[in-house]
Each structure stands twice: as structure tokens, then as C-alpha cells.
Protein backbone atom coordinates (compact mmCIF):
# COMPACT_ATOMS: atom_id res chain seq x y z
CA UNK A 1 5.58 22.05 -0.02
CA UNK A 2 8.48 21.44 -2.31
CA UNK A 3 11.50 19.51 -1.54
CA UNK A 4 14.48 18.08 -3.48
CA UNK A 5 15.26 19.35 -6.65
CA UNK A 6 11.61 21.13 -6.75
CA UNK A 7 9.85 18.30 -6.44
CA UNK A 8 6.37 18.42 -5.06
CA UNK A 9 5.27 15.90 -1.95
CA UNK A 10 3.00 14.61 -4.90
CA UNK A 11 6.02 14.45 -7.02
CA UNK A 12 7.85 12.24 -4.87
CA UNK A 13 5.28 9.77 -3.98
CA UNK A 14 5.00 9.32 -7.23
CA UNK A 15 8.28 8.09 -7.85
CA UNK A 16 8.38 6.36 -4.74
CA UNK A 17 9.79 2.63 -5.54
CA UNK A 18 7.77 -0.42 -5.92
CA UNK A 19 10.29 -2.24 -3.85
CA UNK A 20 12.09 -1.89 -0.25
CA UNK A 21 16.28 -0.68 -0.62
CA UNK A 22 18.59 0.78 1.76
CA UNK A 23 18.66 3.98 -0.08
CA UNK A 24 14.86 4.18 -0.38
CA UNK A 25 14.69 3.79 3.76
CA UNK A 26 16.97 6.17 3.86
CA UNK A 27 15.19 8.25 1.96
CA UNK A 28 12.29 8.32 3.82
CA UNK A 29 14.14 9.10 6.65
CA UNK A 30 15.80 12.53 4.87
CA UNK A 31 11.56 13.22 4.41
CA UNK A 32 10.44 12.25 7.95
CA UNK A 33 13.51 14.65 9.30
CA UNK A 34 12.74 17.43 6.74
CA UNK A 35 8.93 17.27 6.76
CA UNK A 36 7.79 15.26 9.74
CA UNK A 37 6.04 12.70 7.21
CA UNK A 38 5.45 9.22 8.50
CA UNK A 39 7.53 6.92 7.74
CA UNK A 40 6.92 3.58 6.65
CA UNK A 41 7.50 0.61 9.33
CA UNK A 42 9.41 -1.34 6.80
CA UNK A 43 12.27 1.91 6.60
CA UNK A 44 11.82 2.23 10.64
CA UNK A 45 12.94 -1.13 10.87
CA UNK A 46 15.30 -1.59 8.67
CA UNK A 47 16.88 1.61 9.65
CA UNK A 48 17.21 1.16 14.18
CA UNK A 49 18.44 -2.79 12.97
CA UNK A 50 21.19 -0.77 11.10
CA UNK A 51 21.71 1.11 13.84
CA UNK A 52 21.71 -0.91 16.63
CA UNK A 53 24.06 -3.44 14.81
CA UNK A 54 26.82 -0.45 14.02
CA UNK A 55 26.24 0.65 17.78
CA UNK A 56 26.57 -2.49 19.63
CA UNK A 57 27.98 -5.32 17.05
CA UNK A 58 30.86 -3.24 16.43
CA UNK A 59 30.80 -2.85 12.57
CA UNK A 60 33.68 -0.47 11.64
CA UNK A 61 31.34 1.87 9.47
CA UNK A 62 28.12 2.70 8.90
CA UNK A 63 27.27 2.63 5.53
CA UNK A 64 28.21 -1.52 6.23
CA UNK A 65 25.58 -1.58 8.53
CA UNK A 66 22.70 -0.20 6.29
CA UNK A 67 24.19 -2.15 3.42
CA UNK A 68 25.11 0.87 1.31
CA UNK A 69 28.64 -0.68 0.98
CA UNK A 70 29.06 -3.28 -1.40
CA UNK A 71 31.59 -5.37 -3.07
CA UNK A 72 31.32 -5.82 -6.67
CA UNK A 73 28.08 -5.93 -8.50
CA UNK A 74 25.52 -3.01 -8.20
CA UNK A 75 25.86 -0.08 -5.67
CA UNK A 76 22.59 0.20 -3.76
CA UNK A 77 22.63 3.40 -4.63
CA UNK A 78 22.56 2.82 -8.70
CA UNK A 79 19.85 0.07 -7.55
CA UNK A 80 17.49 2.72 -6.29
CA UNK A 81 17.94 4.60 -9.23
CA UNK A 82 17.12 2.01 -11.40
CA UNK A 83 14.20 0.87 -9.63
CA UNK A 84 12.87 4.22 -9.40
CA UNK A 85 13.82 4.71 -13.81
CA UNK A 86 11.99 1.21 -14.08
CA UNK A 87 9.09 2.59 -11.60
CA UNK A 88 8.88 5.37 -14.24
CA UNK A 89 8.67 3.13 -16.89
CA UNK A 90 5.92 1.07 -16.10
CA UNK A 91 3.92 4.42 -14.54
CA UNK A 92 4.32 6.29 -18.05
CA UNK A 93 2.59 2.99 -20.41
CA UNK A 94 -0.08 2.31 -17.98
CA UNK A 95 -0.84 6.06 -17.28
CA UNK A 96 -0.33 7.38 -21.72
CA UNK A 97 -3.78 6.00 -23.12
CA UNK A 98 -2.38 5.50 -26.34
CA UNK A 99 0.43 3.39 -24.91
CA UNK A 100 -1.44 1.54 -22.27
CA UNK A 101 -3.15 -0.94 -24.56
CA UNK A 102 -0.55 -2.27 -26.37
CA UNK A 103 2.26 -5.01 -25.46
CA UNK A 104 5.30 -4.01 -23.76
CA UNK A 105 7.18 -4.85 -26.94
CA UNK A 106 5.71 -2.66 -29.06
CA UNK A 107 5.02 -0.03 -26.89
CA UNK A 108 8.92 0.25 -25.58
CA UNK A 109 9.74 0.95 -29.40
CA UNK A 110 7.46 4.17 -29.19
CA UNK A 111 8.83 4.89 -25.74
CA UNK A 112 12.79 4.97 -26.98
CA UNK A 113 11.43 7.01 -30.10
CA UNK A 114 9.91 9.60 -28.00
CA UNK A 115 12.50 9.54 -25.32
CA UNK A 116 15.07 10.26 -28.43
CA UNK A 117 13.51 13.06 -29.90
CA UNK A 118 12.79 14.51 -25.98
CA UNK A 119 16.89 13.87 -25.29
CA UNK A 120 17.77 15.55 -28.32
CA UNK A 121 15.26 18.22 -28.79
CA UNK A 122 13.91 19.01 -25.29
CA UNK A 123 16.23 18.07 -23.17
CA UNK A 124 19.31 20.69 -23.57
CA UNK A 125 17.39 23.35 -22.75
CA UNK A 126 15.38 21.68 -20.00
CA UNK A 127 18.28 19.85 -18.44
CA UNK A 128 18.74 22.90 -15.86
CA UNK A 129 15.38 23.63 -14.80
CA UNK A 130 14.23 22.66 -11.15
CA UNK A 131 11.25 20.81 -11.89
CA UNK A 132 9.93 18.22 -14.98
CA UNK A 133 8.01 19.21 -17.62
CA UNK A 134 4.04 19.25 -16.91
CA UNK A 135 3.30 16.94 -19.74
CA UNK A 136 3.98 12.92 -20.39
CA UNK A 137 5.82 11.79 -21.50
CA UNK A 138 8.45 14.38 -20.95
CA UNK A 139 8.00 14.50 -17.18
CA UNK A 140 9.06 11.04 -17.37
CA UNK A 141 12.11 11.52 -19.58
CA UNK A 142 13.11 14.47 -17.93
CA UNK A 143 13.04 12.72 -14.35
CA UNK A 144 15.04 9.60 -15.46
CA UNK A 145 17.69 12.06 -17.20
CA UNK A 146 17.85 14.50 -14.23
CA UNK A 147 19.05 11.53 -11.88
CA UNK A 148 22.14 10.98 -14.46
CA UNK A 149 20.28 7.93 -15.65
CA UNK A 150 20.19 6.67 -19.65
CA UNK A 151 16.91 5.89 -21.08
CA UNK A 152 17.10 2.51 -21.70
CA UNK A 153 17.37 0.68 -25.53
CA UNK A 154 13.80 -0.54 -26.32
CA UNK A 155 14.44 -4.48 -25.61
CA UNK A 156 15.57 -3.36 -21.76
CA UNK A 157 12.40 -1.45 -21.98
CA UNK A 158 10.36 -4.16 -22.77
CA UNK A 159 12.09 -6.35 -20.13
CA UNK A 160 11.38 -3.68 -17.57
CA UNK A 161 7.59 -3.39 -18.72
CA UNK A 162 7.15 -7.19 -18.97
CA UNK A 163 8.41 -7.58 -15.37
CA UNK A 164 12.04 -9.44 -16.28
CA UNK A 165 13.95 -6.55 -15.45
CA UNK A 166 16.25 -8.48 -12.58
């Protein structure tokens, strides 16, 4: 079965975030309505509390009542992306042998010289096509570029890999 964008069911759990957001519960609702997949108790929840508060509290809009409205800071939509580019991330050095053994600093150096040459090389002519690239770590460039996403500088990488992202 493909869905968004091409993307495979395996595809998608894949780049399923390590952490709970409004957009991610929402999310998993588009699947669950699409697809019939479960969805997870955490997004059932969170989504009928939205729901019941903008049916009975009287919030004036929806997207208040999910928290998909914000003032100031970070959209939660931008935060899903960012968890899922920092999911990525991490996913890519633990899953390239070469990468996996060596410290996040050094190792987000070789990731912003490979994601480089892929943005520069690869990436015009892929930046079209429906699905990533087969291979690592261009699947991984590819994905973070495709949601309108920058690769990160190597000392955000390194952030992102040690864990100090936030």
C-alpha cells in the first residue's frame, strides 16, 4: 500500500516520531481514516479531549483546541517536522555502519559533507520524484529536503545526535 507522497506503510513507520505532537495525532488519524490502521491510544486521546473541549467548552476554533494554534515561538506544525528531520538523524548514524561507531561530533561533520554533495549533486534532479532514493544516506537527505526542511549545520547535528536538540 502506498500513501502520501509514495511513501510505503514501511516508509512511514519509519519516520514515525520519537515523541507525542498534535500534528503527529493527527496524523495518525489521516492513516486510521485512509487505511483503517490502529491508532495509537495516546493520538485517540489526545484527539476526543480536543474534541470534546471545542464541542462543549466553547473554544471559538478548532485548531485552538488540538493546540495547532500558537502564539509566538514554534508552530506545531514546524515542531513535527523537526522532530521527524531529528528522528532521521539519529536513524541514519545508528543504522550507516561506518557512522554508527563514532561520536556524534565527528560523525555530524561526515553527515553535513554528504548531505552537501547529495543537495547539490543529487538533489535537483531527484527533488520531483515521488519516493526517496533506495540507498542511505540519500533516502535520508532526500526525505528531510522533500518536507521543505534544511539539513542542519554539523554542530545542530551533533546537538540533535547527542540528545540536546530542545
Amino acid at each position: 500500500m502506498t500513501t502520501r507522497r509514495g511513501e510505503t506503510k514501511q516508509q512511514k513507520d519509519d519516520e514515525r516520531v520519537e515523541r507525542f505532537t498534535p500534528v503527529s495525532a493527527l496524523r495518525e488519524l489521516r492513516d486510521h481514516l485512509e487505511s483503517a490502521e490502529p491508532i495509537s491510544a495516546e493520538a485517540r486521546e489526545f484527539i476526543l479531549e480536543g474534541l470534546d473541549c471545542w464541542l462543549a467548552d466553547g473554544i471559538s476554533s478548532l485548531d485552538v483546541a488540538l493546540g495547532l494554534k500558537s502564539w509566538g515561538g514554534v508552530s506545531p506544525a514546524k515542531a513535527d517536522r523537526l522532530a521527524r528531520r531529528n528522528t532521521l538523524l539519529r536513524r541514519l548514524w545508528q543504522g550507516e555502519a561506518d557512522w554508527r561507531a563514532l561520536a556524534p561530533g565527528a560523525v555530524a561533520h561526515l553527515m553535513k559533507a554528504s548531505a552537501n554533495r547529495y543537495e547539490a549533486d543529487r538533489w535537483p534532479r531527484e527533488r520531483q520524484a515521488m519516493t526517496a532514493p533506495a540507498v542511505e544516506p540519500a533516502a535520508t537527505w532526500w526525505r528531510i529536503l522533500a518536507t521543505g526542511e534544511k539539513i542542519p549545520g554539523a554542530k545542530q547535528i551533533a546537538n540533535i545526535l547527542a540528545g540536546r536538540e530542545g
